[in-house]
Protein backbone atom coordinates (compact mmCIF):
# COMPACT_ATOMS: atom_id res chain seq x y z
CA UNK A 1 0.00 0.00 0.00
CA UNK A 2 2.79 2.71 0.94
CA UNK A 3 4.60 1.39 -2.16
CA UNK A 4 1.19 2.44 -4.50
CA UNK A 5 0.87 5.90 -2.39
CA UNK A 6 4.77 7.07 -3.59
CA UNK A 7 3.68 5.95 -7.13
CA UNK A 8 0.86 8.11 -7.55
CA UNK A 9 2.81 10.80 -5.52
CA UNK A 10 5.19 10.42 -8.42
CA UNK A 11 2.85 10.34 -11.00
CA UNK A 12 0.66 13.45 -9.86
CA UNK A 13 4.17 15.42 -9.44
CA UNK A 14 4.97 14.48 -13.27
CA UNK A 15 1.94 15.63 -14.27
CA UNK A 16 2.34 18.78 -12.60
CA UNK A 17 5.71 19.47 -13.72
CA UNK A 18 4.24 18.55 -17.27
CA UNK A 19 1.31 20.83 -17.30
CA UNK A 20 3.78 23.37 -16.01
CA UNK A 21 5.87 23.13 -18.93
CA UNK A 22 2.63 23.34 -20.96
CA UNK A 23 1.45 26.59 -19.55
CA UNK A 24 4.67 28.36 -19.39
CA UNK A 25 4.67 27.09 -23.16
CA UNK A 26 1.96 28.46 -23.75
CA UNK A 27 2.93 31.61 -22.21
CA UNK A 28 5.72 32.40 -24.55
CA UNK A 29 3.32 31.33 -27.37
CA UNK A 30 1.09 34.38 -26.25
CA UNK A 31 3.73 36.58 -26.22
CA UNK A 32 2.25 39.98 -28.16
CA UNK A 33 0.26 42.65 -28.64
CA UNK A 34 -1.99 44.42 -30.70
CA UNK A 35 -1.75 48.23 -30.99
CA UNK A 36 -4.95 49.59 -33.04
CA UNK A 37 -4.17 52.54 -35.23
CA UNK A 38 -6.90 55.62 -36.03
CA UNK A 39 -6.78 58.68 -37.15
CA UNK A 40 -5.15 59.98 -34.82
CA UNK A 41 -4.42 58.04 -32.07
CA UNK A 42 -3.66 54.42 -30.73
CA UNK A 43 -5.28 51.54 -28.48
CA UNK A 44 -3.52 48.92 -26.82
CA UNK A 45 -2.16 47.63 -23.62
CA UNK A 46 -1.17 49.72 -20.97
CA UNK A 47 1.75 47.34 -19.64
CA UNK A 48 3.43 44.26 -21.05
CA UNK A 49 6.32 41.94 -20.38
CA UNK A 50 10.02 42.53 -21.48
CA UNK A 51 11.13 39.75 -23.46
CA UNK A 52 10.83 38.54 -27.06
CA UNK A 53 7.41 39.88 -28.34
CA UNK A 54 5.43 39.89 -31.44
CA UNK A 55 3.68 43.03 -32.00
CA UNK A 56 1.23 44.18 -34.15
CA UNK A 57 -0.18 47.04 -35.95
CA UNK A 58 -3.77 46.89 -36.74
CA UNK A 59 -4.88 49.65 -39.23
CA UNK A 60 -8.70 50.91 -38.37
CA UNK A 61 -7.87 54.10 -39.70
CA UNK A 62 -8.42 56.45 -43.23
CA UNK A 63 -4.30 56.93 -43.73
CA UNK A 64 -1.41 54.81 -43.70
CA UNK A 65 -0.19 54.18 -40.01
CA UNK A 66 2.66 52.16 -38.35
CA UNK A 67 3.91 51.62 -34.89
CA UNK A 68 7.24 52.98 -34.20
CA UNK A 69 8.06 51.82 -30.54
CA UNK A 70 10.20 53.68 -28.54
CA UNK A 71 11.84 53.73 -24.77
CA UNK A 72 12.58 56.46 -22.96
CA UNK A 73 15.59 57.52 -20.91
CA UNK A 74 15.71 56.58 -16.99
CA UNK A 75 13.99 59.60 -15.48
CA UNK A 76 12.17 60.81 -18.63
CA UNK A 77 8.55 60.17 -18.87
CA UNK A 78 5.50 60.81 -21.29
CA UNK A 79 4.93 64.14 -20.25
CA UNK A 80 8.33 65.09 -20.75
CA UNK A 81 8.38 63.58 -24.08
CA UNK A 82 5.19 65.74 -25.09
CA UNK A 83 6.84 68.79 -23.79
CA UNK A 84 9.87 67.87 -25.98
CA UNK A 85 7.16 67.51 -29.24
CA UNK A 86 5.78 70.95 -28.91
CA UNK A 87 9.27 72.56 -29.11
CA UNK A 88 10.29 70.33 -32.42
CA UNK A 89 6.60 68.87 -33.37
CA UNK A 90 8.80 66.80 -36.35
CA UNK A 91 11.80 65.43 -34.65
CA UNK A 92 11.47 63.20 -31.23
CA UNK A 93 14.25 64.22 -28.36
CA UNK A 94 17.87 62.63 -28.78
CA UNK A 95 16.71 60.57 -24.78
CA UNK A 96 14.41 58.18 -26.91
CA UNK A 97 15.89 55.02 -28.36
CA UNK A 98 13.96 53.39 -31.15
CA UNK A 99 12.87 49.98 -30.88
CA UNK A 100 11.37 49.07 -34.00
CA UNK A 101 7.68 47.77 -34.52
CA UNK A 102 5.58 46.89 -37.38
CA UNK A 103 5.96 49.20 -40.45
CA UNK A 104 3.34 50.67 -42.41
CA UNK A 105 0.31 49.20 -43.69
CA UNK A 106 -2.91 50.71 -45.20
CA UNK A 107 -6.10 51.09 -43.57
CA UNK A 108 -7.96 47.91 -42.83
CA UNK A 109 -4.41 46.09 -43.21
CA UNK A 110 -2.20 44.95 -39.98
CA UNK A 111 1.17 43.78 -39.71
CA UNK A 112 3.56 42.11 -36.95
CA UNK A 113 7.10 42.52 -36.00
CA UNK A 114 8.97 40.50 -33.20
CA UNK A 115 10.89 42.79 -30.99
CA UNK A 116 13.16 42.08 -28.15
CA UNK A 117 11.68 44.82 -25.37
CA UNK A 118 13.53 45.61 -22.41
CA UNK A 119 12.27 47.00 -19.23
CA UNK A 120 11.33 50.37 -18.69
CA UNK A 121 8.61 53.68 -19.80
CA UNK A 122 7.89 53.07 -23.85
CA UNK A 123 5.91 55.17 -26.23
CA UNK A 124 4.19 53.69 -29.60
CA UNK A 125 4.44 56.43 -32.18
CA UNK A 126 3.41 57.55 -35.79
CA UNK A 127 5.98 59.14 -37.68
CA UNK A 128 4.41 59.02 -40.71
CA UNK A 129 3.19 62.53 -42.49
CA UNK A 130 0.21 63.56 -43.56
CA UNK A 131 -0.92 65.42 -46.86
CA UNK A 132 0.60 69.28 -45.28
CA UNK A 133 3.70 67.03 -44.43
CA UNK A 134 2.69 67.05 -40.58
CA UNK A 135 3.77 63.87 -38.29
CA UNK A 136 1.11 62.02 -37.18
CA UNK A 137 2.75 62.31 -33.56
CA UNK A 138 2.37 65.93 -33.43
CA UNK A 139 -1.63 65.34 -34.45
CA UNK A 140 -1.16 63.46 -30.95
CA UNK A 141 -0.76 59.82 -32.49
CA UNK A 142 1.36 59.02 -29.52
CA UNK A 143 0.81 56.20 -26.57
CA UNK A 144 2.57 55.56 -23.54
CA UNK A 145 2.88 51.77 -22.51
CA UNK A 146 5.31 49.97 -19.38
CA UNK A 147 7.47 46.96 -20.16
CA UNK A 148 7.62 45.50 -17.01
CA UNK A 149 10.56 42.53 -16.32
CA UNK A 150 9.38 39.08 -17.45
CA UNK A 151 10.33 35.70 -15.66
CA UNK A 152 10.38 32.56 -17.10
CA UNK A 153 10.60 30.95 -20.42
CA UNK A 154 10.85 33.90 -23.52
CA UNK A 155 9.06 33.84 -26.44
CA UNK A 156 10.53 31.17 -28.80
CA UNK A 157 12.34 33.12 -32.31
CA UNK A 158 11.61 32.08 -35.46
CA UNK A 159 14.64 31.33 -37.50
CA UNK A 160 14.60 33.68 -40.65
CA UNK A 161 15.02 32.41 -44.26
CA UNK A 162 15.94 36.05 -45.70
CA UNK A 163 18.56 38.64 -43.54
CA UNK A 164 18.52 42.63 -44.69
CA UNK A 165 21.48 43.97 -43.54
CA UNK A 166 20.97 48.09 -42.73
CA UNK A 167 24.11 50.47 -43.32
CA UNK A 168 24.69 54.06 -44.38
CA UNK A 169 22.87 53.95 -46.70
CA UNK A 170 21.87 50.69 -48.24
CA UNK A 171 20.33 47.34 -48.08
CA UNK A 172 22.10 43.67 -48.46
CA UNK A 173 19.89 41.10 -48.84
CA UNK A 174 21.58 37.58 -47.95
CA UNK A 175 19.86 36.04 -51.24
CA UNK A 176 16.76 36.92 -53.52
CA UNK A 177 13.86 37.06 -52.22
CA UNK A 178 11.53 34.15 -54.02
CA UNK A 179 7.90 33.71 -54.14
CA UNK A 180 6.04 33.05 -51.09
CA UNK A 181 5.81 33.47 -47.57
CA UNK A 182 9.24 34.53 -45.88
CA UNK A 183 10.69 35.22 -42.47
CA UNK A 184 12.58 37.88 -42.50
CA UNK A 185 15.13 39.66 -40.17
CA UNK A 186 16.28 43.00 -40.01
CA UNK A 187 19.79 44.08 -38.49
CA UNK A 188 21.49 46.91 -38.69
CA UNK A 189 25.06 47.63 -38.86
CA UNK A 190 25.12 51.47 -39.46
CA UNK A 191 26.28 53.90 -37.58
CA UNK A 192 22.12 55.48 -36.62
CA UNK A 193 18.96 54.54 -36.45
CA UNK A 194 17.15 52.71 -39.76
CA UNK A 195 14.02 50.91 -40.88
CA UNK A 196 12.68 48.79 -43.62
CA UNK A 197 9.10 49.82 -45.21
CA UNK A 198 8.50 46.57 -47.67
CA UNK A 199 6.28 48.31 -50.38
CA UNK A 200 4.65 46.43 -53.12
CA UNK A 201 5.31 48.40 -56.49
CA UNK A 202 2.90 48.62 -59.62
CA UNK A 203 4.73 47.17 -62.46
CA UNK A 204 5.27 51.11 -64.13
CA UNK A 205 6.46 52.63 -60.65
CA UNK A 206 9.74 53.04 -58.68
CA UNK A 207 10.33 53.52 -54.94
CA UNK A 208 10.83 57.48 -55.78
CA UNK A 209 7.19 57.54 -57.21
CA UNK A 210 5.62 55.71 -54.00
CA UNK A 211 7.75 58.53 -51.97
CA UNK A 212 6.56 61.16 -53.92
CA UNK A 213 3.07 60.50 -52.41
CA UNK A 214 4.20 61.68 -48.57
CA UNK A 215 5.83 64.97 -49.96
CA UNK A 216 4.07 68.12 -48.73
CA UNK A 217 1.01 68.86 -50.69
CA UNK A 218 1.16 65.98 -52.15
CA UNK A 219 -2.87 65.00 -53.69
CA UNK A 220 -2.43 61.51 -55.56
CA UNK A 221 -2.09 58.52 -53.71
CA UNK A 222 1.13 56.43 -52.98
CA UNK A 223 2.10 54.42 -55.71
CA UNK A 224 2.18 51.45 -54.33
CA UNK A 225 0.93 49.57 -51.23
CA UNK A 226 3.22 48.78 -48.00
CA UNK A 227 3.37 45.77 -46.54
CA UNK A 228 4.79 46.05 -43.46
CA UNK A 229 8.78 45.72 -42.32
CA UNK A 230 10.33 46.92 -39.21
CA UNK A 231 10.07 51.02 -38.16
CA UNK A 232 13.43 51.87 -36.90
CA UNK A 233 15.48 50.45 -34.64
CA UNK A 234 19.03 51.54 -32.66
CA UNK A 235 22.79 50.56 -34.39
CA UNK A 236 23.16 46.79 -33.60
CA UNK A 237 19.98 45.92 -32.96
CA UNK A 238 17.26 43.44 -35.35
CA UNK A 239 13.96 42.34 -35.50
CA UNK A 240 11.72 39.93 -37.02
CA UNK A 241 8.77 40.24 -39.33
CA UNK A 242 7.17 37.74 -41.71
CA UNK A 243 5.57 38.89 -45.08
CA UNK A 244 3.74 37.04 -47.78
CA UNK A 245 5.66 37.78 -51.29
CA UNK A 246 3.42 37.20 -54.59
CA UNK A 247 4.97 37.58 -57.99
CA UNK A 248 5.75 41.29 -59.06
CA UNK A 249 7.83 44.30 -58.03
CA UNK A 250 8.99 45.38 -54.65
CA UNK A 251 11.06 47.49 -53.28
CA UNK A 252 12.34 48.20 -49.55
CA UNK A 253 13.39 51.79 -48.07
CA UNK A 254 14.19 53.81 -45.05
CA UNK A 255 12.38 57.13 -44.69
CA UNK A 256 14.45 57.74 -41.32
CA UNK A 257 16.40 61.41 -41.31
CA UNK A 258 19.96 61.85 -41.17
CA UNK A 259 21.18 62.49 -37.98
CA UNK A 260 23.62 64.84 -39.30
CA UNK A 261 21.95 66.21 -42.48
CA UNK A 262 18.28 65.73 -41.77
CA UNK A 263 17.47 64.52 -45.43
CA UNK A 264 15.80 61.12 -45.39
CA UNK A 265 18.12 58.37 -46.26
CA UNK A 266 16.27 57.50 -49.68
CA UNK A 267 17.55 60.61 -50.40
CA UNK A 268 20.74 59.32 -50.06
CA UNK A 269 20.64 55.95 -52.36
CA UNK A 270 18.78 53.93 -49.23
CA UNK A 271 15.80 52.04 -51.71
CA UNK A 272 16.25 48.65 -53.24
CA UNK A 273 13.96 47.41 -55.85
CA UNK A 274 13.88 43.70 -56.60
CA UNK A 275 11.30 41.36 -58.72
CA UNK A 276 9.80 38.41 -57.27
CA UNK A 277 9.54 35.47 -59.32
């Protein structure tokens, strides 16, 4: 009898331990977020755990939106940040650090980037003009969130397929991008901050006539629909985002300023168009 009581003793504590395993699985599975874009402002959590995280842009709005995630400086806060805004209503202050997100997508669209967040006071933001050439965050497109430290098992990475190396000012791709759905990372090895807006082209266009749409006073629409990529992100850092690739024309390109200049980096050679076969 004592023999049968330390085997299902044994057997309960494996079965605990398993559905352990299960639920901190499960756990890392849920890892993410959904931020909800509108014109102009954003829903989504208030706090979430540090850690490997997928987040996502979902586009309820009438313009093109993404979610540029960034953390603030120990001792800095939101209403610092705003006070920063109405001095330069175009440029954040030099105490953020960008931490990617999803790029842009248009309305009725979403997209999902995996980020590594670390602890500490974030803001999601749109950087993205309107038609007078305006920043969404200075129309007050701006959130505040907490990433709080996580314990326990981290959200598992996908392995990517496809790299795109960031420098001053290009993109490498690792190899051609085929047909289908790919994984793709982001890392950059410049010397600022860069991103990578994946935009699907129209067979006539180029990346300049897609830009051309977000120049002040612009009135025709972009040339071209975006599909997502990774808003910018810190020297040395990377991120993840998946994208579905049909046949046709793409190209990729960084609308981030110069630090020193101030001209966007498209303006200095950063596009790459590529056809997908």
């Amino acid at each position: 009898m004592k023999g049968g009581i330390v085997v299902s003793l044994y057997v309960m504590a494996l079965a605990a331990t398993s559905l352990a395993g299960q639920a901190q699985a499960q756990a890392a599975q849920q890892r993410q977020f959904t931020m909800t874009a509108t014109d102009f402002s954003f829903v989504g959590p208030e706090q979430v755990p540090s850690g490997m995280t997928a987040v996502e842009v979902l586009n309820q709005g009438a313009e093109v939106h993404h979610a540029q995630l960034v953390r603030l400086a120990p001792g800095k806060t939101p209403a610092d940040f705003a006070a920063a805004m109405k001095v330069d209503p175009g440029h954040p202050p030099n105490w953020v650090s960008f931490v990617g997100g999803p790029n842009a997508v248009v309305p009725g669209d979403r997209a999902t980037a995996v980020m590594d967040l670390q602890p500490g006071q974030h803001l999601v933001l749109c950087l993205i003009p309107n038609k007078t050439g305006v920043a969404h965050v200075a129309l007050g497109m701006v959130k505040p969130f907490m990433v709080t430290e996580a314990v326990g098992t981290r959200m598992t990475e996908a392995k990517p397929d496809v790299v795109i190396t960031a420098r001053d000012f290009q993109f490498v791709l690792s190899k051609p991008i085929t047909a289908g759905s790919h994984t793709i990372q982001l890392v950059n090895e410049g010397t600022q901050a860069h991103e990578v807006v994946l935009v699907k082209l129209p067979p006539d266009a180029k990346a300049k006539d897609f830009i051309a749409a977000f120049e002040p006073g612009a009135g025709a629409p972009p040339r071209g629909r975006p599909q997502g990529g990774i808003v910018g992100i810190e020297r040395g850092a990377q991120g993840l985002f998946t994208a579905q690739f049909d046949p046709g024309r793409y190209a990729l390109i960084c609308f981030f300023p110069d630090s020193k200049t101030g001209a966007p980096h498209f303006a200095q050679g950063m596009t790459w168009e590529f056809d997908v076969r």
